[in-house]
PDB file of N, CA and C in Angstrom:
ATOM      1  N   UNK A   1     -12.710 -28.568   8.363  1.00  0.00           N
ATOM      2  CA  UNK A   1     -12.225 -28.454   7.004  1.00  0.00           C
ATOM      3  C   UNK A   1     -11.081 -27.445   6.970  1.00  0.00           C
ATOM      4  N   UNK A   2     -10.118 -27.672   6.155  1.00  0.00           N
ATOM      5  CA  UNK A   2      -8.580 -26.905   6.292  1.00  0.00           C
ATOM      6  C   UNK A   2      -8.807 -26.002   5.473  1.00  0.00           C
ATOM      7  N   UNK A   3      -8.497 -24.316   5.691  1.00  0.00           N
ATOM      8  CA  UNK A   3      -8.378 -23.393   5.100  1.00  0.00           C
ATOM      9  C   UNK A   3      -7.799 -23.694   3.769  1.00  0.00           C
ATOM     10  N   UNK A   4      -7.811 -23.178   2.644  1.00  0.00           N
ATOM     11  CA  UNK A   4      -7.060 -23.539   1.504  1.00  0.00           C
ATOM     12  C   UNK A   4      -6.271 -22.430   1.216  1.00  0.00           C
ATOM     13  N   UNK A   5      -4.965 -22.762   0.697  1.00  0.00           N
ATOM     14  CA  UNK A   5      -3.865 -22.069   1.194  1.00  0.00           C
ATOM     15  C   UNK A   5      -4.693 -20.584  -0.111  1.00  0.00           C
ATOM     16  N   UNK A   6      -5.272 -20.576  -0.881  1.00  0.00           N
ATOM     17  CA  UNK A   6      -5.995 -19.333  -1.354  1.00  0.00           C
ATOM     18  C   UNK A   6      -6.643 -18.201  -0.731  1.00  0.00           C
ATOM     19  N   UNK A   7      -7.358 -19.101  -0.002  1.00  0.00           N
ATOM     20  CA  UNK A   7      -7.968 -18.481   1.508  1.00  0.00           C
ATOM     21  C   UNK A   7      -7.340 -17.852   2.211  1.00  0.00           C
ATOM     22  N   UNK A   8      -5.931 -18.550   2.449  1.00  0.00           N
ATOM     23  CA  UNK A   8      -5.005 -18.285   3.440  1.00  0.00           C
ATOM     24  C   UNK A   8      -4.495 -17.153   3.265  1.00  0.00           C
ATOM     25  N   UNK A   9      -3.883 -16.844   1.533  1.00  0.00           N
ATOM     26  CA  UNK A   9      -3.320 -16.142   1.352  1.00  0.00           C
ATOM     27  C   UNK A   9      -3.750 -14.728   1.034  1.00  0.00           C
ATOM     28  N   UNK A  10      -5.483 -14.731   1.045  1.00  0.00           N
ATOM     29  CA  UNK A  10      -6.082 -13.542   0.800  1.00  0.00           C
ATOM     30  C   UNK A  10      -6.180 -12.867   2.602  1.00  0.00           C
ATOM     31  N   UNK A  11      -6.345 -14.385   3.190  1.00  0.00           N
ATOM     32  CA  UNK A  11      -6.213 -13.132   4.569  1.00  0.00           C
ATOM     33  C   UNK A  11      -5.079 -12.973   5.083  1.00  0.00           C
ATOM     34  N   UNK A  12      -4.193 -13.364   4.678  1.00  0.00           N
ATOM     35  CA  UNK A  12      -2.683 -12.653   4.916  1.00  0.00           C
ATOM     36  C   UNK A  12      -2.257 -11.598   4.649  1.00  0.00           C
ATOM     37  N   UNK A  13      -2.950 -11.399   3.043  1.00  0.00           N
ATOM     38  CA  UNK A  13      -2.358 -10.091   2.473  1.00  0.00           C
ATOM     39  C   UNK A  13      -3.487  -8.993   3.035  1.00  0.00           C
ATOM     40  N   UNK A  14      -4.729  -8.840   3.516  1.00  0.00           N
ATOM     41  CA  UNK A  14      -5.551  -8.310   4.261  1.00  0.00           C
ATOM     42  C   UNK A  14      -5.374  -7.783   5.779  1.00  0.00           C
ATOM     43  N   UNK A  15      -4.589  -9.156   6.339  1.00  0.00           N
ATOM     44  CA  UNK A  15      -3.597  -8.731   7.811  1.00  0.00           C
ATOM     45  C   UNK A  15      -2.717  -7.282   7.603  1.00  0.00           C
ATOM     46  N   UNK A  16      -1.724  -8.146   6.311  1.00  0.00           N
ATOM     47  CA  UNK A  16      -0.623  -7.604   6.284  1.00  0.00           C
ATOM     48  C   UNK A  16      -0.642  -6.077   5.424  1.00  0.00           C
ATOM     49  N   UNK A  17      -1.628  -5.591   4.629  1.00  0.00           N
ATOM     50  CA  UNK A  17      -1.941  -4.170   4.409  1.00  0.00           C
ATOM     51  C   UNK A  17      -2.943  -3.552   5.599  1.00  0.00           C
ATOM     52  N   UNK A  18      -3.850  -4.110   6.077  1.00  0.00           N
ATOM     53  CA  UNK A  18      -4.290  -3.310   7.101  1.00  0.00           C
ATOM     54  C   UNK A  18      -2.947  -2.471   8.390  1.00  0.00           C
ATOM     55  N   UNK A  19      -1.825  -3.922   8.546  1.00  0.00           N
ATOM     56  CA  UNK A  19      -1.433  -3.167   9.412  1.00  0.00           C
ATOM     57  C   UNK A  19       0.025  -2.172   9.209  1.00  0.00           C
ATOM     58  N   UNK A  20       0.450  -2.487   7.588  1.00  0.00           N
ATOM     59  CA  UNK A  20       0.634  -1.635   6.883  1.00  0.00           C
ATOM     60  C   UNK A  20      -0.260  -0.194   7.098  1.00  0.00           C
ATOM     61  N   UNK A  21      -1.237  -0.426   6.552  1.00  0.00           N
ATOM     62  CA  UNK A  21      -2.521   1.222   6.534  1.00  0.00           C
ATOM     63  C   UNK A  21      -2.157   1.465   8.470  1.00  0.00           C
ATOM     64  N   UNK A  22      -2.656   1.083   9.400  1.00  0.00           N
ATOM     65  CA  UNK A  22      -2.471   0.990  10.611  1.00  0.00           C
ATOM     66  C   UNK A  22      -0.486   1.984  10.994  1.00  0.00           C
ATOM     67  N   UNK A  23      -0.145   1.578  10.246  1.00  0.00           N
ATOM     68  CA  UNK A  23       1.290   2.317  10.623  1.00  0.00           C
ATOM     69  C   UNK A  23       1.033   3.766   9.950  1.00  0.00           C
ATOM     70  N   UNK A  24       1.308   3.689   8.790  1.00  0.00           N
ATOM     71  CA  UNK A  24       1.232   4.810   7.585  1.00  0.00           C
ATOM     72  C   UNK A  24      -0.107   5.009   6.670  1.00  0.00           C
ATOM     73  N   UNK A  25      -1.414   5.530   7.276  1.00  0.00           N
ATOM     74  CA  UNK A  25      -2.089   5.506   6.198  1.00  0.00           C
ATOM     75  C   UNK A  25      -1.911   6.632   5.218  1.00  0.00           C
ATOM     76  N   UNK A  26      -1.498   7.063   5.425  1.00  0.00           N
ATOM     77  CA  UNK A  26      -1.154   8.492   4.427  1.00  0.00           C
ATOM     78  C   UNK A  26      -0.318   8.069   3.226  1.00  0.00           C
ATOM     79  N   UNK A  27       0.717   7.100   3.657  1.00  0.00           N
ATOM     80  CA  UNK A  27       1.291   6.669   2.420  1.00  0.00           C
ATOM     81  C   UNK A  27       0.912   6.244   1.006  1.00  0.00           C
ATOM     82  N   UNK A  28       1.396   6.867   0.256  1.00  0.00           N
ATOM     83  CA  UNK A  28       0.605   6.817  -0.749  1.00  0.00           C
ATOM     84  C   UNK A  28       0.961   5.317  -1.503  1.00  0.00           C
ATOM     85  N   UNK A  29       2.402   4.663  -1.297  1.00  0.00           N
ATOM     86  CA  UNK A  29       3.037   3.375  -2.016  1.00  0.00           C
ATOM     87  C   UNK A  29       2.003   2.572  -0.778  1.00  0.00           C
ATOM     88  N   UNK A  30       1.788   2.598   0.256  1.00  0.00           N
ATOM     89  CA  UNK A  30       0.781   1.726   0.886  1.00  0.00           C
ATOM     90  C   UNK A  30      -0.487   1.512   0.488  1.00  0.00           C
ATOM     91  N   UNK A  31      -1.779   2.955   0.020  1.00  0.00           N
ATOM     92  CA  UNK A  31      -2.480   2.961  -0.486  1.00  0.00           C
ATOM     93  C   UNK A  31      -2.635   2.430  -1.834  1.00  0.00           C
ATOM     94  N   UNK A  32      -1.583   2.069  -2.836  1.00  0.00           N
ATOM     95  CA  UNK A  32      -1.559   1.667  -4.093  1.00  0.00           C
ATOM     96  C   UNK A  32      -1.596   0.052  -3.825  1.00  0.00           C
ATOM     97  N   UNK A  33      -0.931  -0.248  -2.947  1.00  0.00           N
ATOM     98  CA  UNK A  33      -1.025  -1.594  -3.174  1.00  0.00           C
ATOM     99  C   UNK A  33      -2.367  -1.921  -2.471  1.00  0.00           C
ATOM    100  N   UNK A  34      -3.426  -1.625  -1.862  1.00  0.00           N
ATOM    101  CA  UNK A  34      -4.302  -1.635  -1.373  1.00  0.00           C
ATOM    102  C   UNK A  34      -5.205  -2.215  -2.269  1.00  0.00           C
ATOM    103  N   UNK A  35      -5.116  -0.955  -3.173  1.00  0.00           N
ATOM    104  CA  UNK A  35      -5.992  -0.786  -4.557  1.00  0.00           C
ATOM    105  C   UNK A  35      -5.643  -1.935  -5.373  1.00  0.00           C
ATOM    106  N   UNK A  36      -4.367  -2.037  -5.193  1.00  0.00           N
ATOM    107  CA  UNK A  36      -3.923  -3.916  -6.119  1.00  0.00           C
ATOM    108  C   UNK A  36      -4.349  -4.709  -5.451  1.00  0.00           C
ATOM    109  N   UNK A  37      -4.441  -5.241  -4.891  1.00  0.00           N
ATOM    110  CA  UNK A  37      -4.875  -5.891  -3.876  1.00  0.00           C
ATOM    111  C   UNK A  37      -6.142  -6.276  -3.868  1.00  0.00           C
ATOM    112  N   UNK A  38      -7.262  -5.176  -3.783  1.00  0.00           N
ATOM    113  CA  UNK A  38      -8.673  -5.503  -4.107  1.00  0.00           C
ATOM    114  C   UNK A  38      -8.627  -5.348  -5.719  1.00  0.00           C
ATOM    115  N   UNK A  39      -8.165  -4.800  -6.335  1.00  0.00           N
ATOM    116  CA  UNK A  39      -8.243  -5.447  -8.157  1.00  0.00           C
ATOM    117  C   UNK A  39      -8.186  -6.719  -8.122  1.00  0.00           C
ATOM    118  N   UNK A  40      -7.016  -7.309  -7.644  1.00  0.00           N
ATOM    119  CA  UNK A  40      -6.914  -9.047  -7.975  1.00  0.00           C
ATOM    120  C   UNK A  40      -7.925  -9.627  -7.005  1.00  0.00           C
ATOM    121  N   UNK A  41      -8.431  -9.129  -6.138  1.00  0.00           N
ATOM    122  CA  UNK A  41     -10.063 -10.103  -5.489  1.00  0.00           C
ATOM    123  C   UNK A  41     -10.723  -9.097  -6.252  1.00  0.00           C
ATOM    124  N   UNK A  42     -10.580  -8.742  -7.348  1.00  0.00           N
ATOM    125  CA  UNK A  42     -11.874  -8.495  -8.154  1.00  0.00           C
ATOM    126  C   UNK A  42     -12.892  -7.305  -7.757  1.00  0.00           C
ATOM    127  N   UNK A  43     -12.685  -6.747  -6.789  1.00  0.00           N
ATOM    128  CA  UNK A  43     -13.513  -5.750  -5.690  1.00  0.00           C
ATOM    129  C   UNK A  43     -13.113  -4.087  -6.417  1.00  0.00           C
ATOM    130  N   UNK A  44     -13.363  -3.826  -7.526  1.00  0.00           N
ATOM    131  CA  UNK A  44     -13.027  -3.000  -8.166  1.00  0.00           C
ATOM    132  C   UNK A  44     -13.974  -1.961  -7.813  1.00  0.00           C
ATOM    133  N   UNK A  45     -14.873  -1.917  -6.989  1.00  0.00           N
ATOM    134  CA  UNK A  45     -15.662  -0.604  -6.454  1.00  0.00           C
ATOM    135  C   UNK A  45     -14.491  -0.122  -5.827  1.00  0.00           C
ATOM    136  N   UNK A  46     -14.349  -0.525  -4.307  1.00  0.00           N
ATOM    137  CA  UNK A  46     -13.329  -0.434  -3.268  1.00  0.00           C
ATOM    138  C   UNK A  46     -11.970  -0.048  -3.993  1.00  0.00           C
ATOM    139  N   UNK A  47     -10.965  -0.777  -5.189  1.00  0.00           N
ATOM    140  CA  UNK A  47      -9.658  -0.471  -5.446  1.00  0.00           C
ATOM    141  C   UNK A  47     -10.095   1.454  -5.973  1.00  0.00           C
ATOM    142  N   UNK A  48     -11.412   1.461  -7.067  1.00  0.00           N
ATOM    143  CA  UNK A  48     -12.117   2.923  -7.095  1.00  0.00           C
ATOM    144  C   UNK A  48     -11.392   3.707  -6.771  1.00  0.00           C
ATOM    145  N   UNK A  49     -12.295   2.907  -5.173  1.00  0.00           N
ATOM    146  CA  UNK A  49     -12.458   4.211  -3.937  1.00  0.00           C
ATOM    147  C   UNK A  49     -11.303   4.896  -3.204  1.00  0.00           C
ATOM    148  N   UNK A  50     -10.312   3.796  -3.508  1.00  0.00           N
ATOM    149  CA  UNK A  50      -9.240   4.193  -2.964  1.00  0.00           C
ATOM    150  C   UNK A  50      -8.227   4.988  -3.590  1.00  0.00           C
ATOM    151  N   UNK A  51      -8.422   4.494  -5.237  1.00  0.00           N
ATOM    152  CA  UNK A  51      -7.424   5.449  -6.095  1.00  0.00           C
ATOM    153  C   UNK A  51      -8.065   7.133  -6.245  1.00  0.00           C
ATOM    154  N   UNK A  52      -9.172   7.101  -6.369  1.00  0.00           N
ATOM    155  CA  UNK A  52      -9.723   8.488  -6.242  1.00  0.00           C
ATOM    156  C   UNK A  52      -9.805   9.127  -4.844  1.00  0.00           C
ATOM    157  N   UNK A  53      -9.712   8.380  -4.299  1.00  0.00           N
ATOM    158  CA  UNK A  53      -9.256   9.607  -2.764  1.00  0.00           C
ATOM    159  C   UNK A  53      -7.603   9.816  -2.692  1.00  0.00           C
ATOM    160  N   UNK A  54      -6.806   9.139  -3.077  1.00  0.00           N
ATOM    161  CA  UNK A  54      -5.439   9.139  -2.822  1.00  0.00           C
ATOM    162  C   UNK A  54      -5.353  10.484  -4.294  1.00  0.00           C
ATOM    163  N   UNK A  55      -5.801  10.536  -5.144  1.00  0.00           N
ATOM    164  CA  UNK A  55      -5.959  11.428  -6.275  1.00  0.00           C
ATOM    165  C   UNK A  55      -6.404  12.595  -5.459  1.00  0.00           C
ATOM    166  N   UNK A  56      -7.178  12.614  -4.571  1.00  0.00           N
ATOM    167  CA  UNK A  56      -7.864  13.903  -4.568  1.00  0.00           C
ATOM    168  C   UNK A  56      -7.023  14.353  -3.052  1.00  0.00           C
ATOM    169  N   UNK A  57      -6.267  13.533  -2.879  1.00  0.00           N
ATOM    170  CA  UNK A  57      -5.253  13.743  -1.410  1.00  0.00           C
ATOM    171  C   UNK A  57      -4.346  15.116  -2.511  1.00  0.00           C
ATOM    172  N   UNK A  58      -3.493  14.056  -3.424  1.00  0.00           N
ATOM    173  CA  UNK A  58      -2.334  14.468  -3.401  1.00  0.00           C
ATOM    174  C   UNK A  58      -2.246  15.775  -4.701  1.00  0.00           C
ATOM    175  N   UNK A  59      -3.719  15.937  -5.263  1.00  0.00           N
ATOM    176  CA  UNK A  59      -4.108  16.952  -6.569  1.00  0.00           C
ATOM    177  C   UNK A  59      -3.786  18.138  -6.146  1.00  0.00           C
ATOM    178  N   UNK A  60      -3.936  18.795  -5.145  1.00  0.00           N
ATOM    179  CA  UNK A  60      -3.789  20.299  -4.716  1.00  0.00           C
ATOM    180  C   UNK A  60      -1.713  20.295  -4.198  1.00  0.00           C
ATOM    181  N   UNK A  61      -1.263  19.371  -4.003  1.00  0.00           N
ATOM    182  CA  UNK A  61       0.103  19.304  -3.580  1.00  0.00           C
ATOM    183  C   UNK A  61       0.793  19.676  -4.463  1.00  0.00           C
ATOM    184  N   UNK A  62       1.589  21.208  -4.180  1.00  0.00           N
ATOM    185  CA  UNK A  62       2.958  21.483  -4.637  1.00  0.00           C
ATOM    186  C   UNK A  62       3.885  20.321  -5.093  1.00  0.00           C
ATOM    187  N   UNK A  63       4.603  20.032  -5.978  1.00  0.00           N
ATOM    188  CA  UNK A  63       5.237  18.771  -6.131  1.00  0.00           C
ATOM    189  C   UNK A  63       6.617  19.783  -6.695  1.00  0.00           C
ATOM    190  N   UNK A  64       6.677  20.955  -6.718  1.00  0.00           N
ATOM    191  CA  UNK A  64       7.664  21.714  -7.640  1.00  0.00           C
ATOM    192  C   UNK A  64       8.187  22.139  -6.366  1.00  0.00           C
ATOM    193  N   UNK A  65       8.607  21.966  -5.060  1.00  0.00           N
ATOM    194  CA  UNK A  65       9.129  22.682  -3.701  1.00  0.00           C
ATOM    195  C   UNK A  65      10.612  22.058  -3.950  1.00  0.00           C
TER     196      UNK A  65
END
């Protein structure tokens, strides 16, 4: 039975941010789309988990240097 190109395209974009995260995980424009990413599959624990750690990364950071 043939993948359906829905299918297809959720594990593409899963390839293609992991190896995104895999280069730069620190990035924070990488981590956001992460979090989009599992919003639109609906996985809104996980998008969470990710916006509140990237929050609690970048909360103590000087931004006035």
């Amino acid at each position: 039975m043939p993948v359906s190109m829905e299918e297809a395209a959720e594990a593409n974009c899963d390839a293609l941010i992991a190896r995104a995260l895999s280069i730069s995980p620190d990035n924070p424009e990488t981590r956001l789309s992460l979090a989009s990413i599992r919003m639109s599959q609906q996985r809104f624990d996980e998008a969470k988990e990710v916006i509140v750690k990237l929050y609690k990364d970048i909360e103590g950071l000087d931004t006035c240097r």
